[in-house]
Each structure stands twice: as structure tokens, then as C-alpha cells.
PDB file of N, CA and C in Angstrom:
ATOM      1  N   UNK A   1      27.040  85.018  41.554  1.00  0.00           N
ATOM      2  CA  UNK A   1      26.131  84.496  40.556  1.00  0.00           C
ATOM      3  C   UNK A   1      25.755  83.074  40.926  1.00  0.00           C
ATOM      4  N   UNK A   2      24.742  82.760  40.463  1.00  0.00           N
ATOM      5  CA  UNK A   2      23.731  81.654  41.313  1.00  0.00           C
ATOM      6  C   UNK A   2      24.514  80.369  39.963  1.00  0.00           C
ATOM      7  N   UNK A   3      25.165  79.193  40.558  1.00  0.00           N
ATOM      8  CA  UNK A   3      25.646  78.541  39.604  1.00  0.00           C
ATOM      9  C   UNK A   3      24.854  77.268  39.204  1.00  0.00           C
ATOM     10  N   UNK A   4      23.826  77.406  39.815  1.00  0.00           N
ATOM     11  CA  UNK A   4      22.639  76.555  39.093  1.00  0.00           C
ATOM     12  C   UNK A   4      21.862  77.074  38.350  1.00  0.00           C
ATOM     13  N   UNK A   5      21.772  78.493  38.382  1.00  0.00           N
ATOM     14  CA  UNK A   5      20.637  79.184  37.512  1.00  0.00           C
ATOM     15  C   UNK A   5      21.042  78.260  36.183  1.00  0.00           C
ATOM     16  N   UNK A   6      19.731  78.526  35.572  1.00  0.00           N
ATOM     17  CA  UNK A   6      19.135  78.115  33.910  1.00  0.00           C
ATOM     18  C   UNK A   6      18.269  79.180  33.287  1.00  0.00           C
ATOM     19  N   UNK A   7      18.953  79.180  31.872  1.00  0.00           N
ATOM     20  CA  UNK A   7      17.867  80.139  31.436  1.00  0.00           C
ATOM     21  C   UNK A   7      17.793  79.162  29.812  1.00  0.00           C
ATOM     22  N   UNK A   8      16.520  78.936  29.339  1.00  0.00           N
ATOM     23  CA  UNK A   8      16.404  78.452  27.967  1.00  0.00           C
ATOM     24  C   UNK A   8      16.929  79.719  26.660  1.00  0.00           C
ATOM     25  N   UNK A   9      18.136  79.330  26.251  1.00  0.00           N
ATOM     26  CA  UNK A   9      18.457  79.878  25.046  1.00  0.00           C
ATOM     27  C   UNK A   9      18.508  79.460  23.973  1.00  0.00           C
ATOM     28  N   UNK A  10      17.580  80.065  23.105  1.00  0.00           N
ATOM     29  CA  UNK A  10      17.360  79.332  21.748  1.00  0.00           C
ATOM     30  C   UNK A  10      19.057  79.331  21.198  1.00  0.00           C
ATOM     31  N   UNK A  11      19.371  78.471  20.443  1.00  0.00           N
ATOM     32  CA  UNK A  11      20.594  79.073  19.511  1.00  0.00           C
ATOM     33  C   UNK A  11      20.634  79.680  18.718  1.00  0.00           C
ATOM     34  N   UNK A  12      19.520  79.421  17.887  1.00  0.00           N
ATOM     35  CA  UNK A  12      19.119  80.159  16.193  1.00  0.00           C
ATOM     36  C   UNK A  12      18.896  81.686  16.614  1.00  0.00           C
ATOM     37  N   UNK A  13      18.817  81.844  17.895  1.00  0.00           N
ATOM     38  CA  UNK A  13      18.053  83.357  18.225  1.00  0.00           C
ATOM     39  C   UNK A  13      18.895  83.790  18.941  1.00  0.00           C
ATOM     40  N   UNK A  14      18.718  85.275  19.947  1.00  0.00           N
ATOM     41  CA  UNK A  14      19.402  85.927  20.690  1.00  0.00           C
ATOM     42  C   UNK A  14      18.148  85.911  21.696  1.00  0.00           C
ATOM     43  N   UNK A  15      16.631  85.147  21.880  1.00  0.00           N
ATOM     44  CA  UNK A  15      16.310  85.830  22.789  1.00  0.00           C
ATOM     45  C   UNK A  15      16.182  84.481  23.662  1.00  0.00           C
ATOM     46  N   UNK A  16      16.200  85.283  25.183  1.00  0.00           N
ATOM     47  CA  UNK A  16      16.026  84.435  25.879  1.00  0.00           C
ATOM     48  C   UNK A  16      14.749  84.115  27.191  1.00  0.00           C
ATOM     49  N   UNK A  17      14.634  83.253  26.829  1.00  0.00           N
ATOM     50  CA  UNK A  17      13.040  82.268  27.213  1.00  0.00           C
ATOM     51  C   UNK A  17      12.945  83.027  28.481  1.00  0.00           C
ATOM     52  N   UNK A  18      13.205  82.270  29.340  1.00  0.00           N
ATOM     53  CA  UNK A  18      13.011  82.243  30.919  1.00  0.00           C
ATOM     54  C   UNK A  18      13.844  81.505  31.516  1.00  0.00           C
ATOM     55  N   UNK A  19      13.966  81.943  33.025  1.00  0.00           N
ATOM     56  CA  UNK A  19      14.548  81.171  33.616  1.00  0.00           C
ATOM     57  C   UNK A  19      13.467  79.425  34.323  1.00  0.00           C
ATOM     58  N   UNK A  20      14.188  78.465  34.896  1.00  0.00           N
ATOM     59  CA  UNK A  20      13.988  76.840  34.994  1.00  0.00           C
ATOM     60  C   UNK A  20      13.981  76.664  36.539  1.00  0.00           C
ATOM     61  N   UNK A  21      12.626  76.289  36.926  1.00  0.00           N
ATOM     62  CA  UNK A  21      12.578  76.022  38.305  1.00  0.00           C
ATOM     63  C   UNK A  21      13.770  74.604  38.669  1.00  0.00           C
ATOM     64  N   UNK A  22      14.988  75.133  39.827  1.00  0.00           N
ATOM     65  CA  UNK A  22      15.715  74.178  39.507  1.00  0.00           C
ATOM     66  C   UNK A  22      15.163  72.786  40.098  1.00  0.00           C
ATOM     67  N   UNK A  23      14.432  73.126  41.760  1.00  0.00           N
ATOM     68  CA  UNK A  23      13.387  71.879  42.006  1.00  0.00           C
ATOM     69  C   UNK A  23      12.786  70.927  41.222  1.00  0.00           C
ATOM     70  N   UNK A  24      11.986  71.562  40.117  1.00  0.00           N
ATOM     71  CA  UNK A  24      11.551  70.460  38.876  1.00  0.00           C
ATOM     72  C   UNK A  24      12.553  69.840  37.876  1.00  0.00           C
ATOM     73  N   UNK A  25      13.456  70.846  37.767  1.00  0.00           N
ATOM     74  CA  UNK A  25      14.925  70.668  37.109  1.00  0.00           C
ATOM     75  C   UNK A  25      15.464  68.900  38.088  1.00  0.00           C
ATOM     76  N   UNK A  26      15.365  69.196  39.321  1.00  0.00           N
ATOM     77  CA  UNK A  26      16.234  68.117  39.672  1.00  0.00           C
ATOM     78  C   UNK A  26      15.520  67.098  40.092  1.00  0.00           C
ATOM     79  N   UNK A  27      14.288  67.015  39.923  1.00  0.00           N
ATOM     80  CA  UNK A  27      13.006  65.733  39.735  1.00  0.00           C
ATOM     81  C   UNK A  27      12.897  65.212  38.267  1.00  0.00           C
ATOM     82  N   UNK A  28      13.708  65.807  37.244  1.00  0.00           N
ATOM     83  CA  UNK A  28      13.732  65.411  36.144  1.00  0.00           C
ATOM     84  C   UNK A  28      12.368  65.758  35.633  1.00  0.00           C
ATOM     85  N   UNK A  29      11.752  66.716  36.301  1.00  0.00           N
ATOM     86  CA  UNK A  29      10.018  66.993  35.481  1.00  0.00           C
ATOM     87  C   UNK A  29      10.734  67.839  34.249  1.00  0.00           C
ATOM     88  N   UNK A  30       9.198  67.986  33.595  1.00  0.00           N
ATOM     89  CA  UNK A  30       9.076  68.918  32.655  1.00  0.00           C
ATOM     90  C   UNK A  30       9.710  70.150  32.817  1.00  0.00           C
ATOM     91  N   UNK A  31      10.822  71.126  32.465  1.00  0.00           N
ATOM     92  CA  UNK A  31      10.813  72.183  32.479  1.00  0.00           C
ATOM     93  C   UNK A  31       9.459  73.450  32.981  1.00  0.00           C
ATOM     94  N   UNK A  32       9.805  73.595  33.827  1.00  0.00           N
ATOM     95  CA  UNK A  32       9.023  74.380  34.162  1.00  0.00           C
ATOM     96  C   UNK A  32       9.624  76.109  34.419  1.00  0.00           C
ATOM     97  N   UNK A  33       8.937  77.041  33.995  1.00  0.00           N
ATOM     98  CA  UNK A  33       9.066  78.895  33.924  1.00  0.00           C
ATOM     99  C   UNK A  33       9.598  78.458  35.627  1.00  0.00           C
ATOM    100  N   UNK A  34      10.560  79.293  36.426  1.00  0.00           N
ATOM    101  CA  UNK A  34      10.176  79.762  37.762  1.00  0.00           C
ATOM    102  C   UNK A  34       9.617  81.503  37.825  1.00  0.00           C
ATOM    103  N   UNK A  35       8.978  81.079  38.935  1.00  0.00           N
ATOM    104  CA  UNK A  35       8.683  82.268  39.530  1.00  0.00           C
ATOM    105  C   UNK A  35       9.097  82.857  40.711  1.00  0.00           C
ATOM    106  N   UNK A  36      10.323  82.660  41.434  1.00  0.00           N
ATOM    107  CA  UNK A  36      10.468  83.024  42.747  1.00  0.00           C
ATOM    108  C   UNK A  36      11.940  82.360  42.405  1.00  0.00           C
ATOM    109  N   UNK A  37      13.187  83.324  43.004  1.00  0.00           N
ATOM    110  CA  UNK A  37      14.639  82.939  42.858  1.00  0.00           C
ATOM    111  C   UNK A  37      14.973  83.599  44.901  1.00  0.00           C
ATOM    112  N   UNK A  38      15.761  82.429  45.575  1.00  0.00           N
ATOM    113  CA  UNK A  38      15.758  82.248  46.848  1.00  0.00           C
ATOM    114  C   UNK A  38      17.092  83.104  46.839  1.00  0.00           C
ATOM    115  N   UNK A  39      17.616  84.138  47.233  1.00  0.00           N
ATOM    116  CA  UNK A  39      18.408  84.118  47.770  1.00  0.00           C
ATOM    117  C   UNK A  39      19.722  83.611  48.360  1.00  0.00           C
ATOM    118  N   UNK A  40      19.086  83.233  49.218  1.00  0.00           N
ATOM    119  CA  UNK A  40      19.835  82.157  49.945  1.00  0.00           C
ATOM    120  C   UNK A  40      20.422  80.881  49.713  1.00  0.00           C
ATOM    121  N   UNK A  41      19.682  80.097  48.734  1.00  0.00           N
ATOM    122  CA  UNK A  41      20.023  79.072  48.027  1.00  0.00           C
ATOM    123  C   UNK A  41      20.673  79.403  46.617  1.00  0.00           C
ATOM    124  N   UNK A  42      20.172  80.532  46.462  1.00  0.00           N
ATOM    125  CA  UNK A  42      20.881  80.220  45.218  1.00  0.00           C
ATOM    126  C   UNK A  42      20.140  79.737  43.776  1.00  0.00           C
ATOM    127  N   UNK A  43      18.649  79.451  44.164  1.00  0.00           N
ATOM    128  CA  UNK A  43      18.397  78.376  42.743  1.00  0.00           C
ATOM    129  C   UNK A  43      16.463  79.486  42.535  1.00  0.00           C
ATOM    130  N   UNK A  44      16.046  78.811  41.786  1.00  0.00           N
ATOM    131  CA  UNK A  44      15.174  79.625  41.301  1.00  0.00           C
ATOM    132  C   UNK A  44      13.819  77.809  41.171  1.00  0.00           C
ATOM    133  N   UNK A  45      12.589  78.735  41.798  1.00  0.00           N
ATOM    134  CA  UNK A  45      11.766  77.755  41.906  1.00  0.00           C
ATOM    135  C   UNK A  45      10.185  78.328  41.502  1.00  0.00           C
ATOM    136  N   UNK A  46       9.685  77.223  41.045  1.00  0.00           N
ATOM    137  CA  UNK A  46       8.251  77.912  40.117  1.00  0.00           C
ATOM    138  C   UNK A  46       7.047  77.695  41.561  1.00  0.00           C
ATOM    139  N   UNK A  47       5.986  78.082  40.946  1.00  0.00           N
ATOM    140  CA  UNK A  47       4.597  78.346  42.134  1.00  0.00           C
ATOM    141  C   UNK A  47       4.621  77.233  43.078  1.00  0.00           C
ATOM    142  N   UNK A  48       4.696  76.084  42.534  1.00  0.00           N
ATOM    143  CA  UNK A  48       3.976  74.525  43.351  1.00  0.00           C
ATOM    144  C   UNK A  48       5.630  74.125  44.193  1.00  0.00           C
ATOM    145  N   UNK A  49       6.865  74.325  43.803  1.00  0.00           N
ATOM    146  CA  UNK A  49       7.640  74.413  44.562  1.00  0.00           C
ATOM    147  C   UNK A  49       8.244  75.231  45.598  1.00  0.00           C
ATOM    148  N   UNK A  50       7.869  77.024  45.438  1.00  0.00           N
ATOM    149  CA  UNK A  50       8.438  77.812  46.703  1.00  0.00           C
ATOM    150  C   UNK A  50       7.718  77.413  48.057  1.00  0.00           C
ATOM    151  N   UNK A  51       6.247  76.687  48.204  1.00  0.00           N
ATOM    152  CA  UNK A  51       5.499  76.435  48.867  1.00  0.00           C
ATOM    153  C   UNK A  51       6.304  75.474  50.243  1.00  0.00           C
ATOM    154  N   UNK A  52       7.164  74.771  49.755  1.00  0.00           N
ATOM    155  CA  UNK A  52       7.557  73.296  50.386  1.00  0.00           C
ATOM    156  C   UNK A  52       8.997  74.169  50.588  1.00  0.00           C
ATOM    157  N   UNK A  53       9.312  75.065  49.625  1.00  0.00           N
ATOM    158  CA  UNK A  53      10.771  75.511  50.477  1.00  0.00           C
ATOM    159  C   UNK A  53      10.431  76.764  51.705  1.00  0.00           C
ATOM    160  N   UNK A  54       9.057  77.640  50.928  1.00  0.00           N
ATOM    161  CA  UNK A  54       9.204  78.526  52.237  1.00  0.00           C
ATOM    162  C   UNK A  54       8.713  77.539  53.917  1.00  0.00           C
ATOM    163  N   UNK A  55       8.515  76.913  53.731  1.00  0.00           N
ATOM    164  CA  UNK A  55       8.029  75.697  54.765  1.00  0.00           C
ATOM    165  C   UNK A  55       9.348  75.274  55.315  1.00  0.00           C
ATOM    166  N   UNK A  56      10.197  74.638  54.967  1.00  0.00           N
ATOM    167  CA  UNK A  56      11.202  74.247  55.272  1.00  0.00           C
ATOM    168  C   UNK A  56      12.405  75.415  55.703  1.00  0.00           C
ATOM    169  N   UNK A  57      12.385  76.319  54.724  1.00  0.00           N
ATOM    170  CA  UNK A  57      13.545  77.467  54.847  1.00  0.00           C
ATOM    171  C   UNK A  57      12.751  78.740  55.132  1.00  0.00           C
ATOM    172  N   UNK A  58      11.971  78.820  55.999  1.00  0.00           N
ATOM    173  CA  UNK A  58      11.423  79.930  56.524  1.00  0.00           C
ATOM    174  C   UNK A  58      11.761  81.103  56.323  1.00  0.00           C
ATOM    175  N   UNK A  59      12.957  81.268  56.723  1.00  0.00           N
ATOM    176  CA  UNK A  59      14.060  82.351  56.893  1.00  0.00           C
ATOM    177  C   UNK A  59      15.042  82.582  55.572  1.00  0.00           C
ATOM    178  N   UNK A  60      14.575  81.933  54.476  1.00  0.00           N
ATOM    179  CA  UNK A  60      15.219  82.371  53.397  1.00  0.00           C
ATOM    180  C   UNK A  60      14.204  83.648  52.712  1.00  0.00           C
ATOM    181  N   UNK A  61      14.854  84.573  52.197  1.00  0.00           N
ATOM    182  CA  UNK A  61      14.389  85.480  51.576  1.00  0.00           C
ATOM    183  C   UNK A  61      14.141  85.221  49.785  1.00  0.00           C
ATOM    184  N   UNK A  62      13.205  84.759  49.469  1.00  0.00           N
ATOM    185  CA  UNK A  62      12.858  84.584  47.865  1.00  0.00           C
ATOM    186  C   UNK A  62      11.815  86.203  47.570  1.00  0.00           C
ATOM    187  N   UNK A  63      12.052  86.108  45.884  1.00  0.00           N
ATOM    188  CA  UNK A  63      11.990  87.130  45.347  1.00  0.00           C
ATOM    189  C   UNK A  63      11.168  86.896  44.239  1.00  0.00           C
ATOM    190  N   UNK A  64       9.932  87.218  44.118  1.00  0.00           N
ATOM    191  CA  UNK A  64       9.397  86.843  42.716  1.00  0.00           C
ATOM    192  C   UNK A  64       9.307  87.712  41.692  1.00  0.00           C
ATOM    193  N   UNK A  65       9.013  87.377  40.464  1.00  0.00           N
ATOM    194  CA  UNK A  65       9.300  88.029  39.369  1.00  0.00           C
ATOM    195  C   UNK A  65       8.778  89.906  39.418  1.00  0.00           C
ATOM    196  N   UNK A  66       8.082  90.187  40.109  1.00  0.00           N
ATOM    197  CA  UNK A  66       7.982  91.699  40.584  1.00  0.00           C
ATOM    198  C   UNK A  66       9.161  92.269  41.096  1.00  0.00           C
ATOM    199  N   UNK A  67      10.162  91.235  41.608  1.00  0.00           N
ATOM    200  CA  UNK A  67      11.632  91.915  41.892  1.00  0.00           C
ATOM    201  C   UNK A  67      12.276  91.058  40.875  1.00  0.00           C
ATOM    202  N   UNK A  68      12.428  91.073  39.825  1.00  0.00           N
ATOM    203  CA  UNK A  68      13.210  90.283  39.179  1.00  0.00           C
ATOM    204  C   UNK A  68      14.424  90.818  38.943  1.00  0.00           C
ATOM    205  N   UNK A  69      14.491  92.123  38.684  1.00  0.00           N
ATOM    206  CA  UNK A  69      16.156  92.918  39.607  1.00  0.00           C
ATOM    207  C   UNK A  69      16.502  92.387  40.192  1.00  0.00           C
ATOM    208  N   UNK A  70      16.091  91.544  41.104  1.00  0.00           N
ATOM    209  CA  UNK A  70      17.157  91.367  42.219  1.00  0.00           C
ATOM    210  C   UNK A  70      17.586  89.814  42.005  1.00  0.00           C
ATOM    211  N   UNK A  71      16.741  89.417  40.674  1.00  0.00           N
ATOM    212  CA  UNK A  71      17.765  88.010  40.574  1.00  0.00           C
ATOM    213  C   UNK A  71      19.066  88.060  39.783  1.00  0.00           C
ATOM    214  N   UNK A  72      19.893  86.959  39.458  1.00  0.00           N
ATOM    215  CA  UNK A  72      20.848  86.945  39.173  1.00  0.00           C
ATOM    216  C   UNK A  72      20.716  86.355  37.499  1.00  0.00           C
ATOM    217  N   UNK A  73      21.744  87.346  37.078  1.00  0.00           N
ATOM    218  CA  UNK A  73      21.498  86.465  35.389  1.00  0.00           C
ATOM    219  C   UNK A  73      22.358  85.068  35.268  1.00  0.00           C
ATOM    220  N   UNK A  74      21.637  84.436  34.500  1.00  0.00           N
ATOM    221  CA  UNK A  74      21.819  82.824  34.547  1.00  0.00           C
ATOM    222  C   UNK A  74      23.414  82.598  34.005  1.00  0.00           C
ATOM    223  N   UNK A  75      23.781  81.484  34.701  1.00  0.00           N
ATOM    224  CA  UNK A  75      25.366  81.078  33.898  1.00  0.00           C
ATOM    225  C   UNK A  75      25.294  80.751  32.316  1.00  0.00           C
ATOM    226  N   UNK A  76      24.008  80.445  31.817  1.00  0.00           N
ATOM    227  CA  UNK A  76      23.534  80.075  30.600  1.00  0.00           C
ATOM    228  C   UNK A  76      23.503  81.570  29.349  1.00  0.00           C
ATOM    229  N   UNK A  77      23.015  82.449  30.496  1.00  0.00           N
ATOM    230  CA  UNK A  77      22.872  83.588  29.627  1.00  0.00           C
ATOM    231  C   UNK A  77      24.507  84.213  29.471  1.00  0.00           C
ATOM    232  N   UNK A  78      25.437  83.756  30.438  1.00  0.00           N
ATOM    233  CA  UNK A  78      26.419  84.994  30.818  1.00  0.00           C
ATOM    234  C   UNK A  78      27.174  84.081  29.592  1.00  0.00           C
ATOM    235  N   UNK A  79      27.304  82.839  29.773  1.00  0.00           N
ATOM    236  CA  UNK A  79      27.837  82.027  28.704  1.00  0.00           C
ATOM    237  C   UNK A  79      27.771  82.137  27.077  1.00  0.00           C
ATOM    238  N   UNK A  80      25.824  82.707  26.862  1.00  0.00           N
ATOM    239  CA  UNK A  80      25.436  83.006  25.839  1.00  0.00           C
ATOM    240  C   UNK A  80      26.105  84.550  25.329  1.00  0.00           C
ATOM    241  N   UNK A  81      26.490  85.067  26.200  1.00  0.00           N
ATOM    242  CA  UNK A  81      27.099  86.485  25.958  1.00  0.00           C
ATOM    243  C   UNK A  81      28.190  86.374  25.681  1.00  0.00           C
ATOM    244  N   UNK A  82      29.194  85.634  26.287  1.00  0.00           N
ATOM    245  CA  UNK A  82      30.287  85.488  26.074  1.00  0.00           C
ATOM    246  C   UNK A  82      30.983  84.425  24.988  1.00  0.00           C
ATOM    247  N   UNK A  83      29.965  83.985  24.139  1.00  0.00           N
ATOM    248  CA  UNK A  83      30.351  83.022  22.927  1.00  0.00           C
ATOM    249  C   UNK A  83      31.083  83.713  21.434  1.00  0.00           C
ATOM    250  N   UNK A  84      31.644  83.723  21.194  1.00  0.00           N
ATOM    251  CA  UNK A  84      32.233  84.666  20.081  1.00  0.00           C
ATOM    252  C   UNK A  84      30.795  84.711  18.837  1.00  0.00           C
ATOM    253  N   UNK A  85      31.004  85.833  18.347  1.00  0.00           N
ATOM    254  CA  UNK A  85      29.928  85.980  17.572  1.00  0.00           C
ATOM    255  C   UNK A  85      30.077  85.106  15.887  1.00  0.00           C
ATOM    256  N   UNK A  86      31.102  84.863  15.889  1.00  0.00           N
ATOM    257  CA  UNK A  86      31.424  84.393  14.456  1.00  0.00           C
ATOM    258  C   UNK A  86      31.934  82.881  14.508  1.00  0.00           C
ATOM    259  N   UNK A  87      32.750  82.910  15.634  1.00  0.00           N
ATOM    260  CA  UNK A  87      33.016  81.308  16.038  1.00  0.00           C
ATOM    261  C   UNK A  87      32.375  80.412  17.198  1.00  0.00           C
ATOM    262  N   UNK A  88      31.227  80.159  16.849  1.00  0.00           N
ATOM    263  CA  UNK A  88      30.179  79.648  17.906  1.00  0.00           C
ATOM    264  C   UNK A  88      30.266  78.657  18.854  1.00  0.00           C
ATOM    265  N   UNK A  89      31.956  77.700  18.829  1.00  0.00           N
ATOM    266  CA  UNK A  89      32.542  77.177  19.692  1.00  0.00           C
ATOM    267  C   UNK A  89      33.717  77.292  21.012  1.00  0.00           C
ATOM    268  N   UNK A  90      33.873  79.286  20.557  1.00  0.00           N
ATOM    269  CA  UNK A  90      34.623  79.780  21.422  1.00  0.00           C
ATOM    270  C   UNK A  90      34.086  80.616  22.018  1.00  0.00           C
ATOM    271  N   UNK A  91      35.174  80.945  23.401  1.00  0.00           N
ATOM    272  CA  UNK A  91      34.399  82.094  23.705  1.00  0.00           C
ATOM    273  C   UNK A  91      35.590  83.156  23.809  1.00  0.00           C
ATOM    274  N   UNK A  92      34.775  84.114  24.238  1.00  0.00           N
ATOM    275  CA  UNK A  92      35.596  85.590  23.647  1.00  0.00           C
ATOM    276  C   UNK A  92      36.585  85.948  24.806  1.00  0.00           C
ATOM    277  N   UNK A  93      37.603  86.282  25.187  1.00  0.00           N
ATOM    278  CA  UNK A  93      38.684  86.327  26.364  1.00  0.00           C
ATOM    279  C   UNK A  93      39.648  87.155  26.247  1.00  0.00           C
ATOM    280  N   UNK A  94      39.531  87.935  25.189  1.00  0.00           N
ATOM    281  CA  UNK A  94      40.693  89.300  24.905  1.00  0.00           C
ATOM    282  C   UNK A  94      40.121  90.450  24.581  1.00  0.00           C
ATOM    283  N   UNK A  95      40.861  91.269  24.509  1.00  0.00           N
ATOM    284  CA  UNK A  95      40.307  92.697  24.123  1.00  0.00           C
ATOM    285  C   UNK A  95      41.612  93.190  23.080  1.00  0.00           C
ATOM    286  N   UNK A  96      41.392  93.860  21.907  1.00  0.00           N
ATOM    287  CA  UNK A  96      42.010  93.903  20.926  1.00  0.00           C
ATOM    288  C   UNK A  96      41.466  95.357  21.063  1.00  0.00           C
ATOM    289  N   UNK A  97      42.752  96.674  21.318  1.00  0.00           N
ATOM    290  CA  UNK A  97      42.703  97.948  21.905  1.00  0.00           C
ATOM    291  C   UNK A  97      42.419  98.570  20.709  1.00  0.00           C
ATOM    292  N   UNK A  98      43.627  98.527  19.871  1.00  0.00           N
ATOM    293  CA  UNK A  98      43.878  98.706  18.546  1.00  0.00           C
ATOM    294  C   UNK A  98      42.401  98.907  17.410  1.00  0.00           C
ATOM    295  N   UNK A  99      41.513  97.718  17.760  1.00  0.00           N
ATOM    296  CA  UNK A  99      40.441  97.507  16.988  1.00  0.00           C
ATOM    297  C   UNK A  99      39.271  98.105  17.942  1.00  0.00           C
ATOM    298  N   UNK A 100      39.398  97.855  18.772  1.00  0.00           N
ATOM    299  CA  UNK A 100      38.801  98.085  20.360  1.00  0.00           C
ATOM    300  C   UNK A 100      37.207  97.092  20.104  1.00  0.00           C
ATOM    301  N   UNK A 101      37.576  95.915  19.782  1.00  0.00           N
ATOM    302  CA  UNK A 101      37.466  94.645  19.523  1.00  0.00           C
ATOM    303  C   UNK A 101      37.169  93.245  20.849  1.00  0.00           C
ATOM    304  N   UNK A 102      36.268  93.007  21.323  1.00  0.00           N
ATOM    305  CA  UNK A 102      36.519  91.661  21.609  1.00  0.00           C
ATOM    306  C   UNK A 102      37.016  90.400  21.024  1.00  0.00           C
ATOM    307  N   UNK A 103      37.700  89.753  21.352  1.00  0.00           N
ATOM    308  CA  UNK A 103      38.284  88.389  20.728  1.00  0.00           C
ATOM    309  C   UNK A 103      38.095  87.273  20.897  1.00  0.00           C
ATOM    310  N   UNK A 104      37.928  85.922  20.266  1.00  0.00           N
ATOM    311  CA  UNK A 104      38.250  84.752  20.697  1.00  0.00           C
ATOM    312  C   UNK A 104      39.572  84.206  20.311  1.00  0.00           C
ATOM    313  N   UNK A 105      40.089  83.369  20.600  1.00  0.00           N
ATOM    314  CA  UNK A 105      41.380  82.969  20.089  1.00  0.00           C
ATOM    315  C   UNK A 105      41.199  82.819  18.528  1.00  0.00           C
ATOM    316  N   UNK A 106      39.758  82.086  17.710  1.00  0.00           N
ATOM    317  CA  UNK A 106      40.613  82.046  16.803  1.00  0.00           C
ATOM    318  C   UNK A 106      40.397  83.403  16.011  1.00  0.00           C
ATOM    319  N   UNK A 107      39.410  84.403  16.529  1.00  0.00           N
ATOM    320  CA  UNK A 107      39.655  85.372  16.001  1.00  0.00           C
ATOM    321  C   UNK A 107      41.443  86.510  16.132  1.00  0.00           C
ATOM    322  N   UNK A 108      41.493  85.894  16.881  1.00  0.00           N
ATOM    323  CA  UNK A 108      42.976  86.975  17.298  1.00  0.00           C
ATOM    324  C   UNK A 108      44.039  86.380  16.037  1.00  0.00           C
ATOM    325  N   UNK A 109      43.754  85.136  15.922  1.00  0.00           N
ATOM    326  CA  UNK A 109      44.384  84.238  15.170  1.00  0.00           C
ATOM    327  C   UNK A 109      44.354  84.578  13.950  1.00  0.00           C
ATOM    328  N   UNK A 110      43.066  84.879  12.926  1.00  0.00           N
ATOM    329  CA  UNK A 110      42.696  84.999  12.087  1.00  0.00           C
ATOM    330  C   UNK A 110      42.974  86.551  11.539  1.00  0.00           C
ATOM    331  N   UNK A 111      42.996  87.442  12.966  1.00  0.00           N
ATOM    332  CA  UNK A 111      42.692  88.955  12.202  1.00  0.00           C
ATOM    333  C   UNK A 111      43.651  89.991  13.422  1.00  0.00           C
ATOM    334  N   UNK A 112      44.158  89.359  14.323  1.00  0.00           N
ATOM    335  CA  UNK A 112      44.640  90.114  15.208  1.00  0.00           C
ATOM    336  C   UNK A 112      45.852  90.021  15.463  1.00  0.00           C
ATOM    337  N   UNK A 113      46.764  88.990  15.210  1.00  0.00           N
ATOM    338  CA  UNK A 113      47.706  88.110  15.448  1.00  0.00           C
ATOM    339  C   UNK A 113      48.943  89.306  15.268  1.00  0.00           C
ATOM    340  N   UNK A 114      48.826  90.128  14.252  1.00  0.00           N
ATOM    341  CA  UNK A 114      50.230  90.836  14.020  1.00  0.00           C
ATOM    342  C   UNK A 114      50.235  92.330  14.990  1.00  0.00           C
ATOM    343  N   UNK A 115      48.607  92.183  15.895  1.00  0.00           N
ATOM    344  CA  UNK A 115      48.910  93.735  16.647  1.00  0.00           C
ATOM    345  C   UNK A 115      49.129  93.131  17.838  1.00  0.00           C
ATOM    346  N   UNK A 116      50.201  94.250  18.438  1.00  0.00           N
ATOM    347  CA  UNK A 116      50.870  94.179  19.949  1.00  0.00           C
ATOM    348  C   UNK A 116      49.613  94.320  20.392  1.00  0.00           C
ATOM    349  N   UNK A 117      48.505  94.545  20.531  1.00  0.00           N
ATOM    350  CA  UNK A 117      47.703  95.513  21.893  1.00  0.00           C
ATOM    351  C   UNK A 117      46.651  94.580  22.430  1.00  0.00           C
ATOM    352  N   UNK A 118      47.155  93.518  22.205  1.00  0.00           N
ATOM    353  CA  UNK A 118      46.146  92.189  22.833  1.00  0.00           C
ATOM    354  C   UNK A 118      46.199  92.548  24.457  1.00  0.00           C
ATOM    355  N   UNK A 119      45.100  92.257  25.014  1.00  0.00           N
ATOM    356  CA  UNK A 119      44.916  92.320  26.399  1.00  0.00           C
ATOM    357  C   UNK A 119      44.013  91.267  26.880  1.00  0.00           C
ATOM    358  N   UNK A 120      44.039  91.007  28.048  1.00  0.00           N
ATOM    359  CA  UNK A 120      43.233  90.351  28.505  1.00  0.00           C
ATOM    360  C   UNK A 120      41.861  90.864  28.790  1.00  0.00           C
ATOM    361  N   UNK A 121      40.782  90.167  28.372  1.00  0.00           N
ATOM    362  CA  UNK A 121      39.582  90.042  28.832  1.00  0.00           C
ATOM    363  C   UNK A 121      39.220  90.124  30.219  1.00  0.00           C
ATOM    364  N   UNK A 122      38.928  91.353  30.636  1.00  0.00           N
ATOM    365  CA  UNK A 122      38.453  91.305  32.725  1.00  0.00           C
ATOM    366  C   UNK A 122      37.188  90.827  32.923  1.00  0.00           C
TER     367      UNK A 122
END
């Protein structure tokens, strides 16, 4: 998983925007949509930036949104998945068999605490 990816997630919502050309990302511009995620690098870059990388990185293989399969979902989104649904400062890391339940600690805490069948989260 690409550990620069970005994806804009509202909080109030579940949906999510787009992914953040990281090039403009690290010029401090405006947020900008990308359109093309490199492979090779790792990072995801909009129209006016793949130009200057396929130039430079010839031989990297980028992918634009017609393969968007083949990009990687953002650390932002995987993060957004993994936030407990009720306690919006944790994240979820057990599996509760019994309930057949995901957990965060303080849910295990709150509602799980007296069953043996806590497991770890894979």
C-alpha cells in the first residue's frame, strides 16, 4: 500500500472524495483530484504533473483513472475503515467470536470484557 496516498474524507459522511495529487500535495498548492497513480513511486499525480514525471521516470509505469483497479486504496481510507464506529477516537483491533463483532478497546471494555473469545484483529 502506497504510504503517501491521500484520499479526502469527509467526517460527517462515509463518502469519499478522491484521491490528492501528491506533487501538488508537496508544493503546498491547492489540493488538487489526481489522475494517474505511478506504480513505481508509489504516489498519485494529477494532469499538469504526470507530464514532468513521465519525462524524468520514463520507465515508470502510471495508471490513470480508466485503470483505477489497479491503484491502491489510500492509508486515509484504510484508516477511515478501521475507526470504531461508535468511538471515533479508536480504532477497531479485535474480533469478538462470541458476538462475531469487531472491537475497539473501549468497546471490549464496555460490552465485551466478561467473554473469553476475544481475538486478535488480522
Amino acid at each position: 500500500m502506497a504510504a503517501s496516498a491521500k484520499s479526502l474524507v469527509d467526517q460527517s459522511s462515509n463518502e469519499v472524495k478522491d484521491y490528492i495529487c501528491n506533487a501538488c500535495e508537496d508544493q503546498n498548492n491547492a489540493e488538487t483530484s489526481a489522475d494517474f497513480y505511478c506504480k513505481q513511486c508509489e504516489r498519485f499525480y494529477c494532469g499538469n504533473c504526470i507530464d514532468p514525471h513521465g519525462k524524468a521516470l520514463a520507465k515508470h509505469t502510471a495508471f490513470g483513472r480508466v485503470d483505477i483497479d489497479k491503484w491502491p486504496v489510500s492509508k486515509k481510507v484504510v484508516d477511515f475503515l478501521l475507526t470504531c464506529y461508535e468511538h471515533k477516537d479508536n480504532k477497531v483491533d479485535k474480533f469478538c467470536t462470541t458476538h462475531s463483532q469487531l472491537c475497539c478497546p473501549q468497546c471490549v471494555f464496555n460490552y465485551h470484557r466478561y467473554v473469553n473469545s476475544l481475538q486478535w484483529f488480522c
